[in-house]
PDB file of N, CA and C in Angstrom:
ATOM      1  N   UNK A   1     -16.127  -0.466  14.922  1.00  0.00           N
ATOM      2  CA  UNK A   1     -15.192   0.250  15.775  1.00  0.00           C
ATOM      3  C   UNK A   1     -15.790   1.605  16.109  1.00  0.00           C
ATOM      4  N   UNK A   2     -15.759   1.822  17.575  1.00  0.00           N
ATOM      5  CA  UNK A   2     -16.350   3.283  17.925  1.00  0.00           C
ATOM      6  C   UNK A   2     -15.283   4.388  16.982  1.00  0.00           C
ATOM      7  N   UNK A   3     -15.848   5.599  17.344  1.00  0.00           N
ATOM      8  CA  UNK A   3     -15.140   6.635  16.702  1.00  0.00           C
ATOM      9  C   UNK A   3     -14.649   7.129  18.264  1.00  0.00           C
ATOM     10  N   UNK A   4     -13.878   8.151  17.651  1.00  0.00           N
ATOM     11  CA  UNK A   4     -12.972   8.925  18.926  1.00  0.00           C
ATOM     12  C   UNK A   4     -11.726   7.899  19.293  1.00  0.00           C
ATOM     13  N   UNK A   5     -11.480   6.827  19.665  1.00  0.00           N
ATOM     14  CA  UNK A   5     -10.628   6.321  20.377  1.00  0.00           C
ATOM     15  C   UNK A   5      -9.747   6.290  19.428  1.00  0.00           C
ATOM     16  N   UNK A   6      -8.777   5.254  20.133  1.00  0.00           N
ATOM     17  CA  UNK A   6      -7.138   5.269  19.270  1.00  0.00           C
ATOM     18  C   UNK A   6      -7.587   3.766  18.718  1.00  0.00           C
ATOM     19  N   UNK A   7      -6.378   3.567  17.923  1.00  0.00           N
ATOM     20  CA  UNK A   7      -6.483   2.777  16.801  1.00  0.00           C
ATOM     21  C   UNK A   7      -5.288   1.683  17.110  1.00  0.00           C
ATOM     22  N   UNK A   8      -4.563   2.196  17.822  1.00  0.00           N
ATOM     23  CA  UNK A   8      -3.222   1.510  17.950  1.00  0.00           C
ATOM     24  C   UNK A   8      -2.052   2.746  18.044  1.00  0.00           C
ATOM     25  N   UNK A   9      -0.850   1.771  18.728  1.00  0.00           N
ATOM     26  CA  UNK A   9      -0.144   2.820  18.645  1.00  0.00           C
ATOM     27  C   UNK A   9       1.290   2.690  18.036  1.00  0.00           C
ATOM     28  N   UNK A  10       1.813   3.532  17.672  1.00  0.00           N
ATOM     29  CA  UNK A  10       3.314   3.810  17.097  1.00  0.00           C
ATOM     30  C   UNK A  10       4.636   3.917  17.895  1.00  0.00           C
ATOM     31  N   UNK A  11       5.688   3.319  17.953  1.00  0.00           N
ATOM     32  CA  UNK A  11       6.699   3.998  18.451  1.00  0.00           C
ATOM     33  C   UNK A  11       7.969   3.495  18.015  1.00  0.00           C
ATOM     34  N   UNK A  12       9.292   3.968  18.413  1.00  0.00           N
ATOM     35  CA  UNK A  12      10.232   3.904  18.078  1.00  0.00           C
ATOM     36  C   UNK A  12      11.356   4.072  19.705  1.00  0.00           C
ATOM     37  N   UNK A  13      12.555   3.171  19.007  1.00  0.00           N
ATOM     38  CA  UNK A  13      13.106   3.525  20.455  1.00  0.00           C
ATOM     39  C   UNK A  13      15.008   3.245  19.649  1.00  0.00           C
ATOM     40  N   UNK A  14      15.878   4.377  20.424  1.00  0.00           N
ATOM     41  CA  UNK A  14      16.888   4.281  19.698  1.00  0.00           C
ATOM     42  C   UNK A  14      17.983   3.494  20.147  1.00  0.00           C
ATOM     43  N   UNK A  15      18.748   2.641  19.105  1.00  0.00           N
ATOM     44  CA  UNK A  15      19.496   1.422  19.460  1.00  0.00           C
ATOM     45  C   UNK A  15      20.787   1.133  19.228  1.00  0.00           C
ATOM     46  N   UNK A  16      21.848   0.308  19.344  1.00  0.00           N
ATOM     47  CA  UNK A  16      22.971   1.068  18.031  1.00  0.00           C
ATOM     48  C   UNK A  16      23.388  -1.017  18.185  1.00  0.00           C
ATOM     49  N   UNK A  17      24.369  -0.947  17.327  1.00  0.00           N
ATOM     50  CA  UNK A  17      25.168  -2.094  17.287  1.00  0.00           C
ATOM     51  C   UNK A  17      26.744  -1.110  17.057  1.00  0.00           C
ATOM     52  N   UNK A  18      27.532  -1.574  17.998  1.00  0.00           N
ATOM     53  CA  UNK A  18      29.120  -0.880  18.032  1.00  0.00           C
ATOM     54  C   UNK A  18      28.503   0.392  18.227  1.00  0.00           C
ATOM     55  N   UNK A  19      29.020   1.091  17.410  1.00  0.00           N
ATOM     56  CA  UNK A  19      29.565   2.549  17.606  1.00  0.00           C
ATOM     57  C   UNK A  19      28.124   3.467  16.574  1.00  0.00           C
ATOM     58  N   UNK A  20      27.058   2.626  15.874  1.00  0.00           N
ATOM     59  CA  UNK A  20      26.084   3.360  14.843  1.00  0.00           C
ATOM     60  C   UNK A  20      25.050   3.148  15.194  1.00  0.00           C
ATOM     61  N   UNK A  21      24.841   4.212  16.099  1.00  0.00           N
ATOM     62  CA  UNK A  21      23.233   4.168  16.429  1.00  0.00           C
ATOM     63  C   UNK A  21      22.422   4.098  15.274  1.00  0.00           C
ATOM     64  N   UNK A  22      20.719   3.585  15.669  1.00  0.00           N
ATOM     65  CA  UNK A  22      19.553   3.439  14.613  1.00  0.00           C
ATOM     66  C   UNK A  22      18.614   3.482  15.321  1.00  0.00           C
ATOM     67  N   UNK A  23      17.299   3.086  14.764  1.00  0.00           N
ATOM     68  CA  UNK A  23      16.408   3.439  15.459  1.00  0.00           C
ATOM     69  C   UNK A  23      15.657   2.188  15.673  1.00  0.00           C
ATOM     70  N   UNK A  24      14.679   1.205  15.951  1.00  0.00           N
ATOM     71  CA  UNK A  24      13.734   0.585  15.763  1.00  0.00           C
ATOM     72  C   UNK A  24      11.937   0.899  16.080  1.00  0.00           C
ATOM     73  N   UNK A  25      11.273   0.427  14.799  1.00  0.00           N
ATOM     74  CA  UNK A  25      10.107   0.960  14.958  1.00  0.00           C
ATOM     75  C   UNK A  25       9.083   0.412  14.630  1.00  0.00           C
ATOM     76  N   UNK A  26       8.187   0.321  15.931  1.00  0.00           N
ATOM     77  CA  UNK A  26       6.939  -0.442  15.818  1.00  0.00           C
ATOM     78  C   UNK A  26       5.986  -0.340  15.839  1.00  0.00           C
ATOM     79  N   UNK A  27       4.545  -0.496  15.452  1.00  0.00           N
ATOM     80  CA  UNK A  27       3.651  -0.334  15.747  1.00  0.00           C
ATOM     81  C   UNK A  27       2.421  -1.457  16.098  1.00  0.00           C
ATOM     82  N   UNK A  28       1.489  -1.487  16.535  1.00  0.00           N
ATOM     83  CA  UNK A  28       0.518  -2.206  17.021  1.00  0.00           C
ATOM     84  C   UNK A  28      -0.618  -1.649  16.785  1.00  0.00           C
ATOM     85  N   UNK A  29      -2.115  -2.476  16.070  1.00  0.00           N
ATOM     86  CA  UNK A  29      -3.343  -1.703  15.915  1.00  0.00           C
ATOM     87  C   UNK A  29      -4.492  -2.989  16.859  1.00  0.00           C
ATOM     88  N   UNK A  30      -5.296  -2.635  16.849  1.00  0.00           N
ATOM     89  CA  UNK A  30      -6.483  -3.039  17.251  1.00  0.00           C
ATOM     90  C   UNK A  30      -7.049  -3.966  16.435  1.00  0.00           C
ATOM     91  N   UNK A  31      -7.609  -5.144  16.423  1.00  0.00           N
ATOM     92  CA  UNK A  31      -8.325  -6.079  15.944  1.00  0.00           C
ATOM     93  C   UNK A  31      -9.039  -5.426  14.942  1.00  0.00           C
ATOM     94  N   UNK A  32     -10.126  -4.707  15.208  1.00  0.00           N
ATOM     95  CA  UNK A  32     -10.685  -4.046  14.547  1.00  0.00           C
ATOM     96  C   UNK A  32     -10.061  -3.220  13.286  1.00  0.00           C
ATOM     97  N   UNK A  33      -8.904  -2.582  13.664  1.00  0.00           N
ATOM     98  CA  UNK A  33      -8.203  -1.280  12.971  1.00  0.00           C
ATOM     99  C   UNK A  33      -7.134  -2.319  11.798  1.00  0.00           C
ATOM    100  N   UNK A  34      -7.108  -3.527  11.953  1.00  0.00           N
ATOM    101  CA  UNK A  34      -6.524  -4.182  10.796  1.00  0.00           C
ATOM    102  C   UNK A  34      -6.913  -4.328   9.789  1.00  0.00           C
ATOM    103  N   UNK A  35      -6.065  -3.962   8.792  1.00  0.00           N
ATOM    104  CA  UNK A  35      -6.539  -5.141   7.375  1.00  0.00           C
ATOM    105  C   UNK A  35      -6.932  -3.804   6.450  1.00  0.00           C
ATOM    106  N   UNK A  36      -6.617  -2.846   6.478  1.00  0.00           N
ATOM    107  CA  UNK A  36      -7.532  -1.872   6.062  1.00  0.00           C
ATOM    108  C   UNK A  36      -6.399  -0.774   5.369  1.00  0.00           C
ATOM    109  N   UNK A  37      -4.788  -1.009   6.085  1.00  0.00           N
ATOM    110  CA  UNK A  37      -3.747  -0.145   5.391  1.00  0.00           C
ATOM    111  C   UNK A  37      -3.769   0.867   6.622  1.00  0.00           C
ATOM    112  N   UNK A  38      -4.244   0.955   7.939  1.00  0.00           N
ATOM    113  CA  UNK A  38      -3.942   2.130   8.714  1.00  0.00           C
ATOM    114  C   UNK A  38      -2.005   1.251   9.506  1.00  0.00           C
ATOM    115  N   UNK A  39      -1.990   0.417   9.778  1.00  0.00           N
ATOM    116  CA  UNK A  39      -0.719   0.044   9.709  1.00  0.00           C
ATOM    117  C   UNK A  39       0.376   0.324   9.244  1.00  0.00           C
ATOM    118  N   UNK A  40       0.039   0.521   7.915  1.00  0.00           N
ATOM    119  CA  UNK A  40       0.904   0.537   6.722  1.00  0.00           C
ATOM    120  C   UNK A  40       1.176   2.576   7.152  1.00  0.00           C
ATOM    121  N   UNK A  41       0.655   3.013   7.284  1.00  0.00           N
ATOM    122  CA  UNK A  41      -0.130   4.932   6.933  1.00  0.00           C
ATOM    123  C   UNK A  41       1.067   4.756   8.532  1.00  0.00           C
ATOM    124  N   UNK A  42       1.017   4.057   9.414  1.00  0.00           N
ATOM    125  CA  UNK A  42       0.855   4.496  10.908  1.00  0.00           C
ATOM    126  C   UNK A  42       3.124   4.240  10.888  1.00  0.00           C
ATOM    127  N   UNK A  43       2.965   3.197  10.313  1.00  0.00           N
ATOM    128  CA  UNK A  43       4.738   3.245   9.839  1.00  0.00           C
ATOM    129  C   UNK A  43       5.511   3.906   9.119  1.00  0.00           C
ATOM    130  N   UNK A  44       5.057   4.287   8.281  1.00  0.00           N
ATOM    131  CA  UNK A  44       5.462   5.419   7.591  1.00  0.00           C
ATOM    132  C   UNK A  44       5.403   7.258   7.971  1.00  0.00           C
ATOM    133  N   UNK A  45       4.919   6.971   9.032  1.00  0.00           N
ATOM    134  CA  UNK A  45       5.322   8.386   9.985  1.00  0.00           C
ATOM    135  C   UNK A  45       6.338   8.479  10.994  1.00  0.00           C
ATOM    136  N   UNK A  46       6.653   7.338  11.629  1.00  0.00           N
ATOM    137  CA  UNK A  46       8.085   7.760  12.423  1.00  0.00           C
ATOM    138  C   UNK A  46       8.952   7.712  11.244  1.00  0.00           C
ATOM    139  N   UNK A  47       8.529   6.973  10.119  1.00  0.00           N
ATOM    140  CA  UNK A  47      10.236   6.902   9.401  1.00  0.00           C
ATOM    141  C   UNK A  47      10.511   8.328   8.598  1.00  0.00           C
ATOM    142  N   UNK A  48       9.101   8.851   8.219  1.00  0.00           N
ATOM    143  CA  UNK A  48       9.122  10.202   7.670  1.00  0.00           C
ATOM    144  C   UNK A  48       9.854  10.887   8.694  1.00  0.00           C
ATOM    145  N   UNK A  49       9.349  10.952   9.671  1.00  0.00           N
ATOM    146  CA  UNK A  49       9.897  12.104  11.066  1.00  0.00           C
ATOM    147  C   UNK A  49      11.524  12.118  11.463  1.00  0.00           C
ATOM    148  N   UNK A  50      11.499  10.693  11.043  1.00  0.00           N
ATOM    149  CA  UNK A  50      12.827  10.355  12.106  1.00  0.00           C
ATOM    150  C   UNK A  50      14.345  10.266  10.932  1.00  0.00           C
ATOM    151  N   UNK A  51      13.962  10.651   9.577  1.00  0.00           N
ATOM    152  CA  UNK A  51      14.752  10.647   8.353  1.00  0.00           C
ATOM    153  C   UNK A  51      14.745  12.276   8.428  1.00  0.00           C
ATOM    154  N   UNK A  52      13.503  13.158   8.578  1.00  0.00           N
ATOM    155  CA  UNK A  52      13.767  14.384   8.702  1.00  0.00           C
ATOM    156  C   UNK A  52      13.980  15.388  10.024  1.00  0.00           C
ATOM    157  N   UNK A  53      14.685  14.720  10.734  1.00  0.00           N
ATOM    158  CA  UNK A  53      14.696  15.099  12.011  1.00  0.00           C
ATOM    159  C   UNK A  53      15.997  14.930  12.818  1.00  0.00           C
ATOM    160  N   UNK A  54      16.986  13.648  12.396  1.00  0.00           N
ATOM    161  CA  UNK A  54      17.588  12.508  13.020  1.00  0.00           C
ATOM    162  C   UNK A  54      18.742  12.568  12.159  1.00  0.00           C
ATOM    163  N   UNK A  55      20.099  12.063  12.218  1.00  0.00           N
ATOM    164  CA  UNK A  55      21.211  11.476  11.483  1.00  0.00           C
ATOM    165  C   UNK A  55      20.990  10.202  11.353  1.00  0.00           C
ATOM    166  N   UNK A  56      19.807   9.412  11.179  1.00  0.00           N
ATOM    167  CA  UNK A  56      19.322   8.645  10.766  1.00  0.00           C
ATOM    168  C   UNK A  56      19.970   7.861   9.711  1.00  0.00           C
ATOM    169  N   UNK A  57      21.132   6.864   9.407  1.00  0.00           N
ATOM    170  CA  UNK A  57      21.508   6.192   8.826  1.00  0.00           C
ATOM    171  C   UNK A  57      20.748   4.802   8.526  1.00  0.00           C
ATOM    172  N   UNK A  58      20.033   4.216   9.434  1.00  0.00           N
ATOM    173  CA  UNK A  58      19.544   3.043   9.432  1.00  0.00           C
ATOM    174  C   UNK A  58      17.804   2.957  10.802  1.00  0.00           C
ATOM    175  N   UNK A  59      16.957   2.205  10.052  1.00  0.00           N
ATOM    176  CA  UNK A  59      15.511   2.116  10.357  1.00  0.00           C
ATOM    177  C   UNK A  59      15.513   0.557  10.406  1.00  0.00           C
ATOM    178  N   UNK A  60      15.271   0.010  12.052  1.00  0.00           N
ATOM    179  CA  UNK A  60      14.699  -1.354  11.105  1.00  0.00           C
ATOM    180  C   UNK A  60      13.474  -2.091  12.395  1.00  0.00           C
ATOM    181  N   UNK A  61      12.512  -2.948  11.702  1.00  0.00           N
ATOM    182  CA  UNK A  61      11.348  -3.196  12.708  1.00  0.00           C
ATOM    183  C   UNK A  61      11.693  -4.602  12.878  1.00  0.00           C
ATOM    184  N   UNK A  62      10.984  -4.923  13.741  1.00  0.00           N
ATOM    185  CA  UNK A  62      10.747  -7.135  13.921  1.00  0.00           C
ATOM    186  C   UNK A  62       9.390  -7.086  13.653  1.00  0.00           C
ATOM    187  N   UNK A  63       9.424  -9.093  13.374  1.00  0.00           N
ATOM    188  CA  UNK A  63       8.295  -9.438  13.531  1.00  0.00           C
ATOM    189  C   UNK A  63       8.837 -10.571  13.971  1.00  0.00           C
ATOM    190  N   UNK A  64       7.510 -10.968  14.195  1.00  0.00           N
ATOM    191  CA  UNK A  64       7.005 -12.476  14.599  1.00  0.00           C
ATOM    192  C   UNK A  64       7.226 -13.036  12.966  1.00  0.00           C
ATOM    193  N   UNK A  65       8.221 -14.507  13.155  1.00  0.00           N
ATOM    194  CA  UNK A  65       8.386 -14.854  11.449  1.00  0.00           C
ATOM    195  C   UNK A  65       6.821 -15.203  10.964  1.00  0.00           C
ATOM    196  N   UNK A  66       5.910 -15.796  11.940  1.00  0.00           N
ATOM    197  CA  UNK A  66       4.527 -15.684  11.397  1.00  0.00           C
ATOM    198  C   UNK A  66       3.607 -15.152  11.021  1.00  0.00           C
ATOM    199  N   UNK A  67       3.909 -13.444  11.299  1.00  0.00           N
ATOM    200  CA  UNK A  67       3.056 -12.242  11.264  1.00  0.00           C
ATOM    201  C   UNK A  67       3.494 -11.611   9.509  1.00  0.00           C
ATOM    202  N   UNK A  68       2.621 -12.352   8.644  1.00  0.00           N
ATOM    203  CA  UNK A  68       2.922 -12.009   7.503  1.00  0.00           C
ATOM    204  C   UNK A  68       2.624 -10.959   6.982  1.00  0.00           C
ATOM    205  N   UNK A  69       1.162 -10.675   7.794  1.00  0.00           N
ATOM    206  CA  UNK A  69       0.413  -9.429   7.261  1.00  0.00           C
ATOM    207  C   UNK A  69       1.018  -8.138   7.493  1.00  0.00           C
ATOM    208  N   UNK A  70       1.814  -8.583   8.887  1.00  0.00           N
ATOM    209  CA  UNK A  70       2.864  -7.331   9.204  1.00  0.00           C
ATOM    210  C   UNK A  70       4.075  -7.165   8.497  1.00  0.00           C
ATOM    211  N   UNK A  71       4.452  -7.789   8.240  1.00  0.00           N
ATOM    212  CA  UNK A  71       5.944  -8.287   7.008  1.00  0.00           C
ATOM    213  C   UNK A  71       5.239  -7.320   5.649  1.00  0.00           C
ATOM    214  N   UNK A  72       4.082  -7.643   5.362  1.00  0.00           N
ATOM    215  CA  UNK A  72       3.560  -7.159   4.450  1.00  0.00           C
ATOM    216  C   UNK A  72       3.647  -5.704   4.598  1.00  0.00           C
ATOM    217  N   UNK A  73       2.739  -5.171   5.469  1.00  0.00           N
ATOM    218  CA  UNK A  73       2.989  -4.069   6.054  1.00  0.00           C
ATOM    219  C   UNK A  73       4.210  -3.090   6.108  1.00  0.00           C
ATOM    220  N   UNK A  74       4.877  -3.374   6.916  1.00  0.00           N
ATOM    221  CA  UNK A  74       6.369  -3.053   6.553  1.00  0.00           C
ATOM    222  C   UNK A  74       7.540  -2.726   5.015  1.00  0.00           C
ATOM    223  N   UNK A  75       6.767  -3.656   4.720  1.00  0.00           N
ATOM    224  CA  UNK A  75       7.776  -3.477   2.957  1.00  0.00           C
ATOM    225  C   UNK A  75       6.380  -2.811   2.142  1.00  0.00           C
ATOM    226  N   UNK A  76       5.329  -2.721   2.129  1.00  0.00           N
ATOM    227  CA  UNK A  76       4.770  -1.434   2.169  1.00  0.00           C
ATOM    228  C   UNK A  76       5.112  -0.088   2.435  1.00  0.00           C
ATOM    229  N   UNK A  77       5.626   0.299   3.770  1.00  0.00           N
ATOM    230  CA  UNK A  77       6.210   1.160   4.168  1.00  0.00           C
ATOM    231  C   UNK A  77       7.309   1.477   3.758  1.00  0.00           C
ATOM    232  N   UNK A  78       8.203   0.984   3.056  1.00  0.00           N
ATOM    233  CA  UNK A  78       9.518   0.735   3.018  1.00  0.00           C
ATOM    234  C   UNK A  78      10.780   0.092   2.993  1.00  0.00           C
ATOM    235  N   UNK A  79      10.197  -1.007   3.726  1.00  0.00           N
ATOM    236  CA  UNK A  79      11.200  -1.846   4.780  1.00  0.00           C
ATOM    237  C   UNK A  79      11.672  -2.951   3.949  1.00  0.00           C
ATOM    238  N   UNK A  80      12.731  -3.268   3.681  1.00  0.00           N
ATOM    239  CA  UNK A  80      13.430  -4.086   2.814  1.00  0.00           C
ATOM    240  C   UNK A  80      13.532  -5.180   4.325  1.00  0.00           C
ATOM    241  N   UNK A  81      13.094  -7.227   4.055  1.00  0.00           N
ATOM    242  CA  UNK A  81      13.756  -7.935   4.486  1.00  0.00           C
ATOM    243  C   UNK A  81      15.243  -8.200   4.342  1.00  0.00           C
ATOM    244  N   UNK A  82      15.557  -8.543   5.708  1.00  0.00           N
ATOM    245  CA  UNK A  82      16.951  -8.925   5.638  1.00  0.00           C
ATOM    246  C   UNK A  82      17.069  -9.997   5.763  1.00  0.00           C
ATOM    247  N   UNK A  83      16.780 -10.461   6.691  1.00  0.00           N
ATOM    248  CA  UNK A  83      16.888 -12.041   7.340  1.00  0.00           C
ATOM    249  C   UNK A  83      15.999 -12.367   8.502  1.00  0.00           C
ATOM    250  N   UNK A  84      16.238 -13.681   8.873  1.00  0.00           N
ATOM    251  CA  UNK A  84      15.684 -14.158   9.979  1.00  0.00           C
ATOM    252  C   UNK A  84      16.225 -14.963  11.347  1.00  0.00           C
ATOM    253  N   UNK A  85      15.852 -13.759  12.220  1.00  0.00           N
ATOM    254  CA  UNK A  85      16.647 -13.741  13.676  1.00  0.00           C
ATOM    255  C   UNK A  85      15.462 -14.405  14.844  1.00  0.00           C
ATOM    256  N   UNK A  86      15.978 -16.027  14.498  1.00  0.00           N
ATOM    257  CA  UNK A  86      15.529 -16.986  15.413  1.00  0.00           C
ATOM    258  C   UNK A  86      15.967 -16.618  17.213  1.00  0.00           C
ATOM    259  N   UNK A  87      14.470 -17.807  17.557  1.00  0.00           N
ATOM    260  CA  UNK A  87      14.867 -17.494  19.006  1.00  0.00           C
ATOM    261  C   UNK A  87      15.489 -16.315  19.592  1.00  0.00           C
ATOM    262  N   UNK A  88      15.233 -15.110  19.442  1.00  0.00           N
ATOM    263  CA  UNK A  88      15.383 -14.021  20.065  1.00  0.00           C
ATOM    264  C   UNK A  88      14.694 -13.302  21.103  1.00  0.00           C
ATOM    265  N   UNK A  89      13.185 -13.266  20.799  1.00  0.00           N
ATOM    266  CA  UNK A  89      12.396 -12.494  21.582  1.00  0.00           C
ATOM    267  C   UNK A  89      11.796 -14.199  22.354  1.00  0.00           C
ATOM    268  N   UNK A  90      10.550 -14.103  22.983  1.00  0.00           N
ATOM    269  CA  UNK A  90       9.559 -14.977  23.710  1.00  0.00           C
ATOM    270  C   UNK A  90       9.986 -16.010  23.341  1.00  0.00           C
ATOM    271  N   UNK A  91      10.016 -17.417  24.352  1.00  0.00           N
ATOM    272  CA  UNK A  91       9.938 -18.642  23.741  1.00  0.00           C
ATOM    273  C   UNK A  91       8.803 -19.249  22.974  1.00  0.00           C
ATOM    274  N   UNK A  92       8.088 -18.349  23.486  1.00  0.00           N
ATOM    275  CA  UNK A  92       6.809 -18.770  22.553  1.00  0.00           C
ATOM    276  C   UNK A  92       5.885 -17.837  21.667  1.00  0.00           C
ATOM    277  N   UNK A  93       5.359 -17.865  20.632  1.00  0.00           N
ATOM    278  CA  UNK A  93       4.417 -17.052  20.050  1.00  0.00           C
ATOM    279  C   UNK A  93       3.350 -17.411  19.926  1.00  0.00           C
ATOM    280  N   UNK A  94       3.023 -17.077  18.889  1.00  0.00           N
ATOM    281  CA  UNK A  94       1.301 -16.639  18.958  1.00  0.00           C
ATOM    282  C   UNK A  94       0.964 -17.919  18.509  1.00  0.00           C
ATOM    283  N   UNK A  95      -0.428 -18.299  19.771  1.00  0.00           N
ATOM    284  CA  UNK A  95      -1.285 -19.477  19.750  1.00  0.00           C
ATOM    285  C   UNK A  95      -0.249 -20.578  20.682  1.00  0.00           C
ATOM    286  N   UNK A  96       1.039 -20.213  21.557  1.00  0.00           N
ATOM    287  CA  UNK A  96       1.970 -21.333  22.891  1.00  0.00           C
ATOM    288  C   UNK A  96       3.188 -21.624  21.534  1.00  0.00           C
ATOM    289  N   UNK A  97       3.236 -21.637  20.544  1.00  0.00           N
ATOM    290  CA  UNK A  97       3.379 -22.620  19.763  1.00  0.00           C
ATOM    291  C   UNK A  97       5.467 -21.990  20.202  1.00  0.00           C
ATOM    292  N   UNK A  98       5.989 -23.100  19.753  1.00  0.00           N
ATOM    293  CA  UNK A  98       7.627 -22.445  20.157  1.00  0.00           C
ATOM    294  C   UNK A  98       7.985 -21.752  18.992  1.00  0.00           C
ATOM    295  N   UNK A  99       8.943 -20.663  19.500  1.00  0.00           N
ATOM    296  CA  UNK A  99       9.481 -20.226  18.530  1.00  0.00           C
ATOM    297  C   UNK A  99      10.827 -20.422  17.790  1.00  0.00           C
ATOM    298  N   UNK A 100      11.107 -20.087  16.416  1.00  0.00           N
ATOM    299  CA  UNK A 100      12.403 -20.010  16.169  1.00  0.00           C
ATOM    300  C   UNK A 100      12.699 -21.581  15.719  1.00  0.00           C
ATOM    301  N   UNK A 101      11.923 -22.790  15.943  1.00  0.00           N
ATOM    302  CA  UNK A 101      12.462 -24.070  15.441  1.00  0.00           C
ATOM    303  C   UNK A 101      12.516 -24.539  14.300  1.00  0.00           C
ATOM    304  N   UNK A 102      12.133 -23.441  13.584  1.00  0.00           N
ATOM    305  CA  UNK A 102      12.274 -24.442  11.989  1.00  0.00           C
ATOM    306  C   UNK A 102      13.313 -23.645  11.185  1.00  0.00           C
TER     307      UNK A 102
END
């Protein structure tokens, strides 16, 4: 991986269910920039920011139910599983394959 460039990026965007807003927060790295814990380093800064910054009651990210390494990632960071919210996003994920059927 060259030096200087970005690595991936971070963000967050704010959401509510009823009447209690929250936040959701994601990030994305580079092929290269995986596997290494900058993921893990790169999630744990909006939640730092946004706990000291925010009336922040509630934080929560998605995945792909196949993206384990990111699941991993996440409860690294913090992130307690809750459950699993089929068929929501794309009909399809990663590699055509459908989502949400099992």
């Amino acid at each position: 991986m060259s030096s200087g460039g970005a690595l991936g990026i971070v963000a967050w965007r704010r959401t509510s269910a009823g009447r209690t807003p929250y936040r959701n927060v994601g990030a994305q790295l580079r092929p290269g920039a995986r596997g290494r814990g900058i993921g893990t380093a790169a999630q744990r800064l909006p939640v730092d920011y946004l706990f000291a910054h925010f009336p922040v009651v509630r934080l929560e990210a998605d995945t792909e139910t196949g993206d384990v390494a990111e699941q991993r990632s996440l409860e690294k960071a913090g992130f307690t599983r809750e459950g699993v919210m089929r068929a929501v996003g794309s009909a399809t994920g990663r590699g055509g394959t459908r989502c949400g059927t099992r």
